[in-house]
Protein backbone atom coordinates (compact mmCIF):
# COMPACT_ATOMS: atom_id res chain seq x y z
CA UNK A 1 8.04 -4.74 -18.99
CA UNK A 2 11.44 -6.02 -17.67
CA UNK A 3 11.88 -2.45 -16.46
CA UNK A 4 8.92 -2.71 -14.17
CA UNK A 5 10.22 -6.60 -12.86
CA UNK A 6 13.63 -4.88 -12.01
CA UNK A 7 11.75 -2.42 -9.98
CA UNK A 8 10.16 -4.96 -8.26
CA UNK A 9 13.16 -7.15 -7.58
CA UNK A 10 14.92 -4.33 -6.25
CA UNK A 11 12.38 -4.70 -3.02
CA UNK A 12 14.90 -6.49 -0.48
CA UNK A 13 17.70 -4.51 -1.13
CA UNK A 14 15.84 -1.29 -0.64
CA UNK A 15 13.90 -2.03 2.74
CA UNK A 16 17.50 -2.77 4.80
CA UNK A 17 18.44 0.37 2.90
CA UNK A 18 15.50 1.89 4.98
CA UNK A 19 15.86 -0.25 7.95
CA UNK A 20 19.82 0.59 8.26
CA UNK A 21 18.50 4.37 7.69
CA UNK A 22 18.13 6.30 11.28
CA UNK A 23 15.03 8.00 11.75
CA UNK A 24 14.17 10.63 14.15
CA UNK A 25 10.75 10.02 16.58
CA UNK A 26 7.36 10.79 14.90
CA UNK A 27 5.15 12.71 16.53
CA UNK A 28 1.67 11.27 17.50
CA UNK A 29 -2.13 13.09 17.75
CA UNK A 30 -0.85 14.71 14.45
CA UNK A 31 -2.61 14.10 10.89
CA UNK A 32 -0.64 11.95 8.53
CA UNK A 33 -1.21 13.35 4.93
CA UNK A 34 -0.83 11.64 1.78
CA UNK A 35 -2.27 10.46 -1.38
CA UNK A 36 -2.43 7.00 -2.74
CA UNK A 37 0.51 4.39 -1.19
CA UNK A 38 1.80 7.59 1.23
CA UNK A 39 -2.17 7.69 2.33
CA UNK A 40 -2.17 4.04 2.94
CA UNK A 41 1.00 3.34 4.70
CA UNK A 42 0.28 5.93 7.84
CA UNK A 43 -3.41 3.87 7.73
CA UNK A 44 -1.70 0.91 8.30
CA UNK A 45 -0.28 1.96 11.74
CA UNK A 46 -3.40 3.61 12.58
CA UNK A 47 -4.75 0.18 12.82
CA UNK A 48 -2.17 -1.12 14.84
CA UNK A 49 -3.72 1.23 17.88
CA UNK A 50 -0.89 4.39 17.26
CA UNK A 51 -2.89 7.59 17.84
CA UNK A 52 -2.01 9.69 14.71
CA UNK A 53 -4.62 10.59 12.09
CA UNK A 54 -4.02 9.13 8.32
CA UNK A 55 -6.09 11.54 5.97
CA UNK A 56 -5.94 11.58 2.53
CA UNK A 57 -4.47 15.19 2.06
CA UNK A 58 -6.89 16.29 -0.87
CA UNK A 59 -9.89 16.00 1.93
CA UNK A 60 -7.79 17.83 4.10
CA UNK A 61 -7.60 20.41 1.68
CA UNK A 62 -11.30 20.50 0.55
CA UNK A 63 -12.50 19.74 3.86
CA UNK A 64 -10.74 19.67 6.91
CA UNK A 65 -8.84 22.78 7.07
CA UNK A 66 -11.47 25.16 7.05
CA UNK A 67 -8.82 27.76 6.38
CA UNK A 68 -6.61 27.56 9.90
CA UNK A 69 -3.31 26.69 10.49
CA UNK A 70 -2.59 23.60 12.87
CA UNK A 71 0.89 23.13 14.79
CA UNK A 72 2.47 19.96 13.56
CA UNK A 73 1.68 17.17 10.58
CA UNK A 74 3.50 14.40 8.90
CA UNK A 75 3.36 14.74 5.02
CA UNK A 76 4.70 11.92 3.24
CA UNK A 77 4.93 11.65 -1.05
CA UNK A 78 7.23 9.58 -3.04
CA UNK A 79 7.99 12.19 -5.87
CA UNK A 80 7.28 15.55 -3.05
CA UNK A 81 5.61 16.96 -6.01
CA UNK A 82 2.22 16.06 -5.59
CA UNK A 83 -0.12 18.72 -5.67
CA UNK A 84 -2.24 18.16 -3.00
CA UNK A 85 0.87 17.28 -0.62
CA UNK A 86 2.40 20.74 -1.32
CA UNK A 87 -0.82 22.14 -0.84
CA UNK A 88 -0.86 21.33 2.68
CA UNK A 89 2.73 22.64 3.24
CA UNK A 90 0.82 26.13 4.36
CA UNK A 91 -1.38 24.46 6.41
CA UNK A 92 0.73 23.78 9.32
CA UNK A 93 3.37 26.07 11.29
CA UNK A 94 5.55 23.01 10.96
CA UNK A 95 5.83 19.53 9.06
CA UNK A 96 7.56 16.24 8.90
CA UNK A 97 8.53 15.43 5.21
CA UNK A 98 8.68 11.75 4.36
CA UNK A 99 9.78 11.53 0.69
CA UNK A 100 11.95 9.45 -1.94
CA UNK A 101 13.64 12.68 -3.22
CA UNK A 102 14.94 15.03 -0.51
CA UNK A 103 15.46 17.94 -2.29
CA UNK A 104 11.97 18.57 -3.60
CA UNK A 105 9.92 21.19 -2.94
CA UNK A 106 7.70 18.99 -0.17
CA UNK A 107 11.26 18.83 1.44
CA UNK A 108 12.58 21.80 1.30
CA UNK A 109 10.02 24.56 2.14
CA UNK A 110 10.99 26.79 5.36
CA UNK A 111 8.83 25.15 7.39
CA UNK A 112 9.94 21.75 7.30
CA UNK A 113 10.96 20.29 10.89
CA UNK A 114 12.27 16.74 9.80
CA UNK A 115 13.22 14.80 6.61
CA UNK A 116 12.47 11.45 6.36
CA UNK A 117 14.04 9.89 3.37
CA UNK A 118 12.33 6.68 2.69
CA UNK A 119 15.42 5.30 -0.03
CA UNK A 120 13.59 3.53 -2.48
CA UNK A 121 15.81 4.72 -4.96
CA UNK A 122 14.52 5.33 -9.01
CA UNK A 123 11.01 4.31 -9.42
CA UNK A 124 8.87 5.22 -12.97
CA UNK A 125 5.77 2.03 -12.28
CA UNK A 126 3.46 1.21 -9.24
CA UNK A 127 4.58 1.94 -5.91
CA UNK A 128 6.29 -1.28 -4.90
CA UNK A 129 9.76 -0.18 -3.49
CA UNK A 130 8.13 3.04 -2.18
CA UNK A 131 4.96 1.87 0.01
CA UNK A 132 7.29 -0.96 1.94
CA UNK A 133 10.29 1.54 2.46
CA UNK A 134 7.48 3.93 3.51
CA UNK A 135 6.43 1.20 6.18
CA UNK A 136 9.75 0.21 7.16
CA UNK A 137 10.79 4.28 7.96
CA UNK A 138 7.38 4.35 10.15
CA UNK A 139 8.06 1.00 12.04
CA UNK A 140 11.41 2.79 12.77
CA UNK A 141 9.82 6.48 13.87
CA UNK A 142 7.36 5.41 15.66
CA UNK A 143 10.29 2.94 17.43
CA UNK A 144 9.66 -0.52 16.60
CA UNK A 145 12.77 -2.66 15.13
CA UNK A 146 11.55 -4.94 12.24
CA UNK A 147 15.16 -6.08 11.61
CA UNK A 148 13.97 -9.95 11.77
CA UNK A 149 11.15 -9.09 9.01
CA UNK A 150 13.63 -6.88 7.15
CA UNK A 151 15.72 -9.67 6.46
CA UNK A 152 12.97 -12.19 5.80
CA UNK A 153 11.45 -10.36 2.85
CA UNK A 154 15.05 -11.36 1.37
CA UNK A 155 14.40 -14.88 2.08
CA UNK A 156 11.20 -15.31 1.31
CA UNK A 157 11.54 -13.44 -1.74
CA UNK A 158 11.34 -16.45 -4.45
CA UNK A 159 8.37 -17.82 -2.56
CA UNK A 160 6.48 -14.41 -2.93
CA UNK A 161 7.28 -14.13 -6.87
CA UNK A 162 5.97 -17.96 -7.35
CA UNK A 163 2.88 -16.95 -5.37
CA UNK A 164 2.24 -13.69 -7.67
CA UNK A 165 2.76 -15.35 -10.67
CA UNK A 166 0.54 -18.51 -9.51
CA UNK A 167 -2.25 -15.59 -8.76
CA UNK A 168 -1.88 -14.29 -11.85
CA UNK A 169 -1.92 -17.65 -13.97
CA UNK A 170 -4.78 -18.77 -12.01
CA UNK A 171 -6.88 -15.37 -12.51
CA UNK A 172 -6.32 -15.02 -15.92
CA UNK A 173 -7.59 -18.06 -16.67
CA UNK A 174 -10.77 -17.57 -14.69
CA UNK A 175 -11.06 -14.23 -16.06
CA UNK A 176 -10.54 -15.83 -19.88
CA UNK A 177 -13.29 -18.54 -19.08
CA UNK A 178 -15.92 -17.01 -16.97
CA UNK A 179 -17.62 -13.52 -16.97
CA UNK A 180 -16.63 -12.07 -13.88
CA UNK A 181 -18.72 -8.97 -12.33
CA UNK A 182 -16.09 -7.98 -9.79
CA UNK A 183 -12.39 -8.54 -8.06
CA UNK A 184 -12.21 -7.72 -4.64
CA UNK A 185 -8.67 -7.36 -2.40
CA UNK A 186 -9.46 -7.52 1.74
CA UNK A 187 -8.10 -7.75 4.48
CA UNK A 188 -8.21 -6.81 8.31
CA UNK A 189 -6.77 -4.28 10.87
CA UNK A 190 -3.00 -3.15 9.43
CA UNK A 191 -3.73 -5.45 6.38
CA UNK A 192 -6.68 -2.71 5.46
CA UNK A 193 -4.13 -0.68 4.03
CA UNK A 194 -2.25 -3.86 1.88
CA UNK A 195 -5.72 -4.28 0.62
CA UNK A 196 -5.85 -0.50 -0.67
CA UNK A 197 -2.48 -0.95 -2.22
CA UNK A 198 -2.76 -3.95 -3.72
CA UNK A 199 -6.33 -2.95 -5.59
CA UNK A 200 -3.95 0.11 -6.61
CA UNK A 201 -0.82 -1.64 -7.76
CA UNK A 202 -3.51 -4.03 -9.64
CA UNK A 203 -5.85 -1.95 -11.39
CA UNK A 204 -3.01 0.52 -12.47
CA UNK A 205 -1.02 -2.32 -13.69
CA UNK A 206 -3.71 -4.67 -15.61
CA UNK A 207 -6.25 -1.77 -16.05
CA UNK A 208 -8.90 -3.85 -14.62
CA UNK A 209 -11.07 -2.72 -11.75
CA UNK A 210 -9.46 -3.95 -8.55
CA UNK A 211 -12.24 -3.07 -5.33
CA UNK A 212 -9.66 -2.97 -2.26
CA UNK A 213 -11.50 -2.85 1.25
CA UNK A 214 -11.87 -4.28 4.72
CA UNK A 215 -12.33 -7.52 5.25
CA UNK A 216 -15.26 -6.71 8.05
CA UNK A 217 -16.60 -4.06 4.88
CA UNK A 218 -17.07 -6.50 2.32
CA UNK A 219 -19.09 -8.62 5.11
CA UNK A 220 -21.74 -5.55 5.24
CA UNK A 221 -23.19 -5.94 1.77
CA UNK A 222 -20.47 -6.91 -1.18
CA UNK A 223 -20.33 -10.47 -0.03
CA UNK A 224 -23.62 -10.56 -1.85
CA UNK A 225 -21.95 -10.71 -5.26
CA UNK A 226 -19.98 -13.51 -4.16
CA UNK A 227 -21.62 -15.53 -7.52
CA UNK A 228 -19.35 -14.95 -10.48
CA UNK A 229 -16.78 -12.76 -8.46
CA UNK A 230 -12.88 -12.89 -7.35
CA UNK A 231 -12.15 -12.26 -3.86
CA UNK A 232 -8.27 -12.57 -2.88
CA UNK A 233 -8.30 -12.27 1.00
CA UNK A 234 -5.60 -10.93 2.89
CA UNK A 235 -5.08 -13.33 6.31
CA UNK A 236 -2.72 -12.40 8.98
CA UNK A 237 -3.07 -13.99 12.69
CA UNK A 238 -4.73 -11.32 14.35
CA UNK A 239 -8.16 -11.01 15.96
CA UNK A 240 -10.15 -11.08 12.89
CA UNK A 241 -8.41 -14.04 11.24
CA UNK A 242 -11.23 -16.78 12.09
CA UNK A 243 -13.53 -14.27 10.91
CA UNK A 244 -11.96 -14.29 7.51
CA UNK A 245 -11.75 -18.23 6.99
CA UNK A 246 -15.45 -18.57 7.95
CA UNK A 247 -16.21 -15.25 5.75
CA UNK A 248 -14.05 -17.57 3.00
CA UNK A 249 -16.02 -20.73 3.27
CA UNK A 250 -18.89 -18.89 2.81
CA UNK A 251 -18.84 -16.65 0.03
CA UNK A 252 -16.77 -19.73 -1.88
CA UNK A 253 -20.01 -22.01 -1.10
CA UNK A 254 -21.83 -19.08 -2.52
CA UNK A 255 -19.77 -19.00 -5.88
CA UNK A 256 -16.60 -16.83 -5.90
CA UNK A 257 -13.48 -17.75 -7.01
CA UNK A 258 -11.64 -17.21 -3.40
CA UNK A 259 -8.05 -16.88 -3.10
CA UNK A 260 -5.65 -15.93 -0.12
CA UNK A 261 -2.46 -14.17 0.86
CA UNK A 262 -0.47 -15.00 4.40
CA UNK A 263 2.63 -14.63 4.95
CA UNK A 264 2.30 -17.18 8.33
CA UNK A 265 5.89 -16.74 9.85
CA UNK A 266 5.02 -13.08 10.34
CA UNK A 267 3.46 -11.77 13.56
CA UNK A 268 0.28 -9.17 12.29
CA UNK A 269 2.03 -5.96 12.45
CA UNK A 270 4.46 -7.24 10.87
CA UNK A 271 2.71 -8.92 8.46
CA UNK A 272 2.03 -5.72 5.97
CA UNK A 273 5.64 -5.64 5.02
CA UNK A 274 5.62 -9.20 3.38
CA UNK A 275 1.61 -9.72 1.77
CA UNK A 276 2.01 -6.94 -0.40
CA UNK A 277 5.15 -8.53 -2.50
CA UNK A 278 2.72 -11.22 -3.53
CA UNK A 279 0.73 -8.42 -5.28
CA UNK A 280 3.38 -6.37 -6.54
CA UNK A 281 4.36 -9.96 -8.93
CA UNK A 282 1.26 -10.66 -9.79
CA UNK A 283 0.30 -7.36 -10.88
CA UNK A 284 3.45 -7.70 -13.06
CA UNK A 285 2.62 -11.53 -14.50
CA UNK A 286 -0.99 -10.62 -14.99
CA UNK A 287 0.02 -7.82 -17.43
CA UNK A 288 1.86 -9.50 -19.30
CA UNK A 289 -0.86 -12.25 -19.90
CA UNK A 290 -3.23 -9.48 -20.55
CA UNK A 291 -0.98 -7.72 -22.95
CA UNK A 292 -0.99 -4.18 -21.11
CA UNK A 293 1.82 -1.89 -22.33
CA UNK A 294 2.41 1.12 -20.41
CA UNK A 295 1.19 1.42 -16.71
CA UNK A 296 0.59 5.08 -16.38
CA UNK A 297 -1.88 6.28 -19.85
CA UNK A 298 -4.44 8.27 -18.29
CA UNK A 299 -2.12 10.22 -16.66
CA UNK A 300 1.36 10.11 -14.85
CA UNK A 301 2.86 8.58 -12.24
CA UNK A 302 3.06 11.81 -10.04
CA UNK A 303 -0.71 13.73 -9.93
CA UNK A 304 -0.40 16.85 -10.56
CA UNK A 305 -3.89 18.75 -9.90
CA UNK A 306 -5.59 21.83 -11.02
């Protein structure tokens, strides 16, 4: 398991990696295709009002296709080997490659138009150096400079590993005492797609079932198995933080065990580079307690479909 900590602690050294990394302008009113952590981390800026179109690139397959060719796309996949990514090469007459490994075949097919190397460097577990590196080389093509929050995720780095492992203490024990019918990750606008990742990072890790979706979501219906449940909310100051205390106060009157995740110097947008890191150490510390060996059994870490 020390193997999967190091991956983790590698996290602040990686993103200036990324940040100090020059990236090229991304187009807009183009889809964004990925699966898993690349899928989430184009959602996130899709919520922060950029017009570009996150879909996960099996649908597009399946789906949305319907057998043409389209101008321009952004695919992004940490290994570039994932089968539906490199299905969608043919798809387009031309395509922006975001990857951790820039000479695989996602990067290196004749109609790539930019490489985007997103530096996390080696990584066999969950997704943790590769989803905020992903982030940090978007905030940077689509030309915002999160050099400030860059350099905080170094400094707030303890704080974030005492937080995970507090989550994870505090969890197991409820989950060792009480019979719990759900978990549920949330959060709002950008903070959506933290809420994805961290049910990912989390279920992968602890092989429990981690539900991750919007705050606003889990209002319409799932708040109704508040009795007996775990909700971890995601709060950044943005418009739908009041929403989310009073959303909070209720479903913890109502019986779940309610925790939260802020990272309050942060402005919203910036936000989804820091509340993940919080996850990524508790899905590590909650492991451990639960005695999980390997992360990846089912299958591997890169999906390779039929």
């Amino acid at each position: 398991m020390n193997a999967i900590l190091n991956e983790i602690l590698e996290i602040p050294a990686r993103a200036k990696d990324a940040f100090n990394n020059p990236v090229e302008s991304l187009p807009l009113h183009v889809p964004y295709l990925g699966m898993g952590s690349s899928y989430f981390a184009p959602l996130a800026f899709k919520y922060l009002g950029l017009p570009i179109y996150p879909e996960l690139a099996s649908e597009y397959v399946y789906y949305l296709a319907k057998g043409k060719t389209a101008p321009l796309a952004v695919i992004l996949s940490q290994s570039g080997r994932s089968t539906e990514a490199l299905w969608c090469r043919a798809l387009f007459e031309r395509y922006v490659a975001v990857s951790n490994y820039t000479d695989s075949d996602l990067c290196t097919a004749p109609n790539v138009s930019q490489v985007v190397p997103i530096l996390a460097g080696e990584e066999q577990y969950s997704s943790s150096k590769t989803y905020v590196n992903t982030l940090v080389a978007l905030f940077r093509g689509f030309g915002f400079s999160p050099a400030a929050s860059v350099e905080r995720i170094a400094e707030n780095f303890d704080r974030y590993r005492e937080q995970g492992e507090r989550l994870a203490n505090e969890v197991f024990e409820i989950l060792s005492q009480n019979p719990i019918h759900g978990i549920y990750v949330t959060g709002s606008g950008p903070n959506i797609a933290t809420a994805l990742e961290a049910a990912l990072i989390l279920s992968e890790s602890t092989k429990l079932n981690f539900h991750g979706l919007p705050m606003a979501q889990y209002d319409h219906g799932p708040k109704e198995t508040a009795q007996n449940s775990i909700v971890i909310q995601i709060l950044a100051k943005g418009e739908a933080y009041e929403r989310t205390r009073r959303l909070s106060e209720l479903i913890a009157s109502a019986g779940a065990h309610l925790f939260t995740v802020e990272a309050p110097d942060e402005e919203e947008h910036f936000s989804i580079l820091h509340t993940i890191i919080p996850f990524n150490f508790m899905a590590y510390f909650l492991a451990l307690k639960l005695n999980v060996g390997e992360t990846f059994v089912v299958g591997g870490k890169v999906t390779e479909a039929v």
